[in-house]
C-alpha atoms as a PDB file:
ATOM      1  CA  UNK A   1      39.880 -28.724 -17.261  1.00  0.00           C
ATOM      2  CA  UNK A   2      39.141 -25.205 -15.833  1.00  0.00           C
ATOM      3  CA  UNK A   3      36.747 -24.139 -18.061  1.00  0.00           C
ATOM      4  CA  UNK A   4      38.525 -20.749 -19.189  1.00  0.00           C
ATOM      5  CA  UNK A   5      37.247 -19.251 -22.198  1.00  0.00           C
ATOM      6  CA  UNK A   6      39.305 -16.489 -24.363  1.00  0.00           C
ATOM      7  CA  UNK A   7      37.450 -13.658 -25.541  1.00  0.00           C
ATOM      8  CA  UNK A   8      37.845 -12.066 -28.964  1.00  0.00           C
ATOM      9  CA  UNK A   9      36.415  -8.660 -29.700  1.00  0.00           C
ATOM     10  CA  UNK A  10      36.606  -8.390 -33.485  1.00  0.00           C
ATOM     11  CA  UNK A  11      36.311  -5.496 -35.513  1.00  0.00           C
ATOM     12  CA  UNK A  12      35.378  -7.223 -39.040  1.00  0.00           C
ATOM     13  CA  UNK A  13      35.524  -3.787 -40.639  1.00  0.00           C
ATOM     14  CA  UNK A  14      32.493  -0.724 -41.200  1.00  0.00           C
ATOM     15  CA  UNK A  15      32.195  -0.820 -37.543  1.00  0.00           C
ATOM     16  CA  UNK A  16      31.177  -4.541 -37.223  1.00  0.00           C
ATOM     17  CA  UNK A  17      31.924  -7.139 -35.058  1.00  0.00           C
ATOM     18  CA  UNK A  18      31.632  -8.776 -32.230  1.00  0.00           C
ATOM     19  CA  UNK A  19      32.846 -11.275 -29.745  1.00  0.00           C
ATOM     20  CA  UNK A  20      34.079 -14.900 -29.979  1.00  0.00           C
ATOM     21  CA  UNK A  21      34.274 -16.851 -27.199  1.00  0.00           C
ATOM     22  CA  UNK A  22      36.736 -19.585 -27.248  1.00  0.00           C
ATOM     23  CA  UNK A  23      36.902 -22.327 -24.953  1.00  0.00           C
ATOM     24  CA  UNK A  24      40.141 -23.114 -23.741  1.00  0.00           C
ATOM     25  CA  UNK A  25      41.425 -26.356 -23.987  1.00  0.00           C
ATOM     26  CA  UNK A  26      44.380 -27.408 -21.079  1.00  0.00           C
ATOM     27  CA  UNK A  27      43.547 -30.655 -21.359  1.00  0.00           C
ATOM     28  CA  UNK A  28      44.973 -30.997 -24.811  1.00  0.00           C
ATOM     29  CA  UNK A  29      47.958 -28.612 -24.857  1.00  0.00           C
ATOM     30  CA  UNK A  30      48.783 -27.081 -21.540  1.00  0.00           C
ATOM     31  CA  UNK A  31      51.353 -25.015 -23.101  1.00  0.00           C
ATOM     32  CA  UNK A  32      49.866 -23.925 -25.751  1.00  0.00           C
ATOM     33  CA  UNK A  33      46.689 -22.390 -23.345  1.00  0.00           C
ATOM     34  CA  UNK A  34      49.603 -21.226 -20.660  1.00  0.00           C
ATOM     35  CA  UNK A  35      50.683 -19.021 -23.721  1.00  0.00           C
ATOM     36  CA  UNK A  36      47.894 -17.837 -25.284  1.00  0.00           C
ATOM     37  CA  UNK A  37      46.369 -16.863 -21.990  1.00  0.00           C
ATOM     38  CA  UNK A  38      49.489 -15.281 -20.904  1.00  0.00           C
ATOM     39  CA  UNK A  39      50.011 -12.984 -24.156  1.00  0.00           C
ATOM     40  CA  UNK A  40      46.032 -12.365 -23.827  1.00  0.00           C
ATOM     41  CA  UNK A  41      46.819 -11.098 -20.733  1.00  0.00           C
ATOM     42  CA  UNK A  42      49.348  -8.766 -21.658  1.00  0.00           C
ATOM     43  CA  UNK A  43      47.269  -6.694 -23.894  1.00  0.00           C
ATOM     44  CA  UNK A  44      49.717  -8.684 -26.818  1.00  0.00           C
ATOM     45  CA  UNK A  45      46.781  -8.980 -29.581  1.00  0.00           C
ATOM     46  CA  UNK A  46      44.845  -6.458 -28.593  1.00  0.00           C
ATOM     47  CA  UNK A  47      44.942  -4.569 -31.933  1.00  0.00           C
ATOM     48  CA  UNK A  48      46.286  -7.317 -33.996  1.00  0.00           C
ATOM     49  CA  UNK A  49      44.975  -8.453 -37.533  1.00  0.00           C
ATOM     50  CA  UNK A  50      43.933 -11.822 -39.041  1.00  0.00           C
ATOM     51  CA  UNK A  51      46.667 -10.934 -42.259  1.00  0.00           C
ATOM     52  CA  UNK A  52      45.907 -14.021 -43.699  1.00  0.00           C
ATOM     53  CA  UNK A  53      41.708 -15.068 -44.200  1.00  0.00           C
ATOM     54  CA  UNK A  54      41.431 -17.660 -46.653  1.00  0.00           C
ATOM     55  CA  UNK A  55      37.464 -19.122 -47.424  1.00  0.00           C
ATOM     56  CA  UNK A  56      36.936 -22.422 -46.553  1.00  0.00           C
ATOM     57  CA  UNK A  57      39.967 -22.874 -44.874  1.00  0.00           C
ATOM     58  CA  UNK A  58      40.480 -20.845 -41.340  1.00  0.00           C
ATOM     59  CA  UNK A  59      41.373 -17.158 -40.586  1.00  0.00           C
ATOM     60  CA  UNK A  60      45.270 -16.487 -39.114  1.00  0.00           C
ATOM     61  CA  UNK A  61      46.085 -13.399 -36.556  1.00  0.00           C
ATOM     62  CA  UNK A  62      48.153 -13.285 -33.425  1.00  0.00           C
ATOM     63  CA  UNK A  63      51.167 -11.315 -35.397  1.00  0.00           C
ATOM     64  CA  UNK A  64      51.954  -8.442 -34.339  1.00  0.00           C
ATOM     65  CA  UNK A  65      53.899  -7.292 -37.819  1.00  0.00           C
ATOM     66  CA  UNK A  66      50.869  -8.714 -39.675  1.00  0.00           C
ATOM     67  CA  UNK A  67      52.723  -9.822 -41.939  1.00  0.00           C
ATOM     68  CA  UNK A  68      52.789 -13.827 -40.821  1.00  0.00           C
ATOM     69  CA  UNK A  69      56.176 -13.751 -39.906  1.00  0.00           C
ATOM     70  CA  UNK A  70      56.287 -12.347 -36.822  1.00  0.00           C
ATOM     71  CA  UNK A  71      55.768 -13.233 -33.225  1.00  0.00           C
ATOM     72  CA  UNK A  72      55.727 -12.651 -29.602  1.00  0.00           C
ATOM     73  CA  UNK A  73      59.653 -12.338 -27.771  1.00  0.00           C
ATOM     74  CA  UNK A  74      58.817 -15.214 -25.679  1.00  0.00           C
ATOM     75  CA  UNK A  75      60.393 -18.490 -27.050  1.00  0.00           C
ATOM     76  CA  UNK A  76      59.230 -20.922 -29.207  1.00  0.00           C
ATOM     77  CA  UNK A  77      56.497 -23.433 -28.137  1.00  0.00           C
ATOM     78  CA  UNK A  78      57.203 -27.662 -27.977  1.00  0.00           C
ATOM     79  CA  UNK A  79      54.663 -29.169 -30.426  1.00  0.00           C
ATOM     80  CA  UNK A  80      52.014 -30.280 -28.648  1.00  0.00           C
ATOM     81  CA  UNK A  81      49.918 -32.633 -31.391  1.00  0.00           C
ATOM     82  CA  UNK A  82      46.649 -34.492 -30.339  1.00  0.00           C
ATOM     83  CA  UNK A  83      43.891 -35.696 -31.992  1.00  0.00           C
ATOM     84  CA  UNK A  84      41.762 -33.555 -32.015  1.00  0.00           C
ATOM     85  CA  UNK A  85      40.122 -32.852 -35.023  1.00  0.00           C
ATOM     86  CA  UNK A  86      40.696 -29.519 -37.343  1.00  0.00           C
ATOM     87  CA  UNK A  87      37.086 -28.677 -38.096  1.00  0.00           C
ATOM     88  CA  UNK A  88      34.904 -26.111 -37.846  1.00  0.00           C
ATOM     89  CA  UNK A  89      35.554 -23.619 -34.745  1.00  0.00           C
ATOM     90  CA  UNK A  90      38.339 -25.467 -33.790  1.00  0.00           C
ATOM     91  CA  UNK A  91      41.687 -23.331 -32.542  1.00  0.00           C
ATOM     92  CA  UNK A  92      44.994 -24.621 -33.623  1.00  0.00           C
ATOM     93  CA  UNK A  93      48.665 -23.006 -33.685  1.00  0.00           C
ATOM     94  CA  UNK A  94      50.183 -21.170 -36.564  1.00  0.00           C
ATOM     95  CA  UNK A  95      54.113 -22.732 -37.217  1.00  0.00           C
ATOM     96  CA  UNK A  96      56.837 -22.895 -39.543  1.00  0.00           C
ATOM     97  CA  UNK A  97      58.444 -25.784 -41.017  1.00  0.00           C
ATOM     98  CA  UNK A  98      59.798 -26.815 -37.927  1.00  0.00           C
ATOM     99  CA  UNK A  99      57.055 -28.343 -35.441  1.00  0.00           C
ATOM    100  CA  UNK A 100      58.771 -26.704 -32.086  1.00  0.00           C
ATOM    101  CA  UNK A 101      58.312 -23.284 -33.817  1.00  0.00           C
ATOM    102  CA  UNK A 102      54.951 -22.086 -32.576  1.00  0.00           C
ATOM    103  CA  UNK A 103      54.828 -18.602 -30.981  1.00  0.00           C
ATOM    104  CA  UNK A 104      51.945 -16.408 -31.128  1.00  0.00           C
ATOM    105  CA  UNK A 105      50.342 -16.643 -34.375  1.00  0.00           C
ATOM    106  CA  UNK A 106      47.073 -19.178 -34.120  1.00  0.00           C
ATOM    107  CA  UNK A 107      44.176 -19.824 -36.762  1.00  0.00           C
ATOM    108  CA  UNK A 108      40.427 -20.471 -36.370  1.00  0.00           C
ATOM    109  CA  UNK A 109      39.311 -23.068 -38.825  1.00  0.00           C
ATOM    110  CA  UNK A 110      36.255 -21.982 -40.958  1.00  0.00           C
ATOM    111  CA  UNK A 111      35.514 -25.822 -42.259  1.00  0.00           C
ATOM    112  CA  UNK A 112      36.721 -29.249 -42.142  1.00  0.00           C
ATOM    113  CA  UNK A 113      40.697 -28.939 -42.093  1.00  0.00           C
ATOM    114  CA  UNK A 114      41.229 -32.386 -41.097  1.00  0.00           C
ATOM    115  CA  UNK A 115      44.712 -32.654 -43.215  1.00  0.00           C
ATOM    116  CA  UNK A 116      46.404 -30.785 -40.515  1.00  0.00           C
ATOM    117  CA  UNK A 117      45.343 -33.405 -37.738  1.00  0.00           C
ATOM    118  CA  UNK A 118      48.312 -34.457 -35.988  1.00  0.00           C
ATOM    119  CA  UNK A 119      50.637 -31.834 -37.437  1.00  0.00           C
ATOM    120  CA  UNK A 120      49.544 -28.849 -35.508  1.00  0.00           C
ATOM    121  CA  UNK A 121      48.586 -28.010 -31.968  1.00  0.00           C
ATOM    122  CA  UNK A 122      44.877 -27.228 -31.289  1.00  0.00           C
ATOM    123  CA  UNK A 123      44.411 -25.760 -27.707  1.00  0.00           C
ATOM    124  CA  UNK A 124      40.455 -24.529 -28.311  1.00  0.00           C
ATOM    125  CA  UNK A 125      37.169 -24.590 -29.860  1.00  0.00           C
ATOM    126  CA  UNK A 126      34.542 -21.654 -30.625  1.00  0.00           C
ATOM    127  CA  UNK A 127      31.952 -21.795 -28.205  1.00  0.00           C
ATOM    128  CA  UNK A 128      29.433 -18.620 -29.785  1.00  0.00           C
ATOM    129  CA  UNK A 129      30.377 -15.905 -32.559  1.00  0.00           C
ATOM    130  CA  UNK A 130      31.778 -17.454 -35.443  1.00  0.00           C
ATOM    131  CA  UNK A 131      29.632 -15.581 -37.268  1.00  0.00           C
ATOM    132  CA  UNK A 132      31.810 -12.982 -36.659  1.00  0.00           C
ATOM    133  CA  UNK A 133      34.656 -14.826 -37.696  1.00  0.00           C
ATOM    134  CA  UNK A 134      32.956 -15.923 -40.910  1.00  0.00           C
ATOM    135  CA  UNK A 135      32.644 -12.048 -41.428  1.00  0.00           C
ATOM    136  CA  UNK A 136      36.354 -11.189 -41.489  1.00  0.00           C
ATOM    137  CA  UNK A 137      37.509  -9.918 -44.792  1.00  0.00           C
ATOM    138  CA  UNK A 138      39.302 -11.840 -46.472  1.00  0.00           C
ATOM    139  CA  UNK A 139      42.606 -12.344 -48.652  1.00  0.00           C
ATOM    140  CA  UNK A 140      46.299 -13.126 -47.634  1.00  0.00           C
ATOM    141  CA  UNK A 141      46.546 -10.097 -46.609  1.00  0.00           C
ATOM    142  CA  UNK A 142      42.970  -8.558 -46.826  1.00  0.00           C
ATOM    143  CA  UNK A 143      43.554  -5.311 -48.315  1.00  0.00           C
ATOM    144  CA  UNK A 144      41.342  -3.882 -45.121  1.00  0.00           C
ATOM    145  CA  UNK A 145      42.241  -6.526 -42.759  1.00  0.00           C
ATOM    146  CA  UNK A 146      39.626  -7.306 -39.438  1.00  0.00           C
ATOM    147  CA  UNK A 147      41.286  -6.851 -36.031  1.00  0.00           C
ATOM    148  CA  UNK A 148      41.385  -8.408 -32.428  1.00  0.00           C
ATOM    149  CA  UNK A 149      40.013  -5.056 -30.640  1.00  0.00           C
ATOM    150  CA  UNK A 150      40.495  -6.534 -27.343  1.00  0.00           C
ATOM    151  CA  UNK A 151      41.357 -10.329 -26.472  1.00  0.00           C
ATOM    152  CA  UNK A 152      40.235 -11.098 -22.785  1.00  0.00           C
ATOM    153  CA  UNK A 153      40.752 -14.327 -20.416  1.00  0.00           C
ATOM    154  CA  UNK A 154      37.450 -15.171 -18.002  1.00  0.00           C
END
């Protein structure tokens, strides 16, 4: 494991915010990380909303249509299921129906998910500020959806 965190600067809307450090997690899905970091790297979310925010459930960006169908142009991801659990803080990869379809689009889990164990690919966990996830506006889409200001790999 190298320890690499992902930084999220969120704008949760009237000038809040904050960051969310994410610790990366290699160790589970080393493609997953490769791509996230990669696309973090490349400015991709910087700007980017969470379209879809539902309470209780988990908060979903990383599309840059915000509209939840959209994606980076790199291809498709492999699945990558472990078992880690969905709960609380825990980082996991938006898909379609078909399990090799992950792209860009990722989710933050807000509470105990635990249904989706084994059926999507979790590559982090929050380490601090999920406070300022709990603070996004929500909806699917918010009508004034939060934002990924900056995303940033240390």
């Amino acid at each position: 494991m190298t320890g690499q965190t992902l930084t999220l600067t969120l704008d949760t809307g009237d000038g809040n915010g904050g960051d969310v450090v994410i610790r990366l997690r290699p160790d589970l899905a080393p493609g997953h990380v490769e791509r996230i970091t990669q696309l973090a790297s490349e400015g991709f979310y910087d700007g980017v909303i969470f379209h879809r925010v539902i309470p209780g459930f988990m908060a979903q960006g990383g599309d840059p249509t915000g509209t939840g169908m959209g994606g980076s142009k790199l291809p498709d991801l492999k699945a990558e299921f472990n078992t880690e659990p969905h709960v609380r803080g825990v980082c996991s990869m938006a898909r379609a129906q078909n399990p090799n379809s992950a792209n860009s689009q990722f989710f933050i889990c807000f509470d105990d998910a635990t249904f989706l164990d084994r059926q999507y690919t979790v590559w982090g966990v929050v380490e601090s500020g999920m406070d300022h996830v709990d603070a996004l506006p929500k909806g699917e889409p918010p009508r004034a959806p939060g934002k990924i200001v900056k995303a940033t790999v240390a």
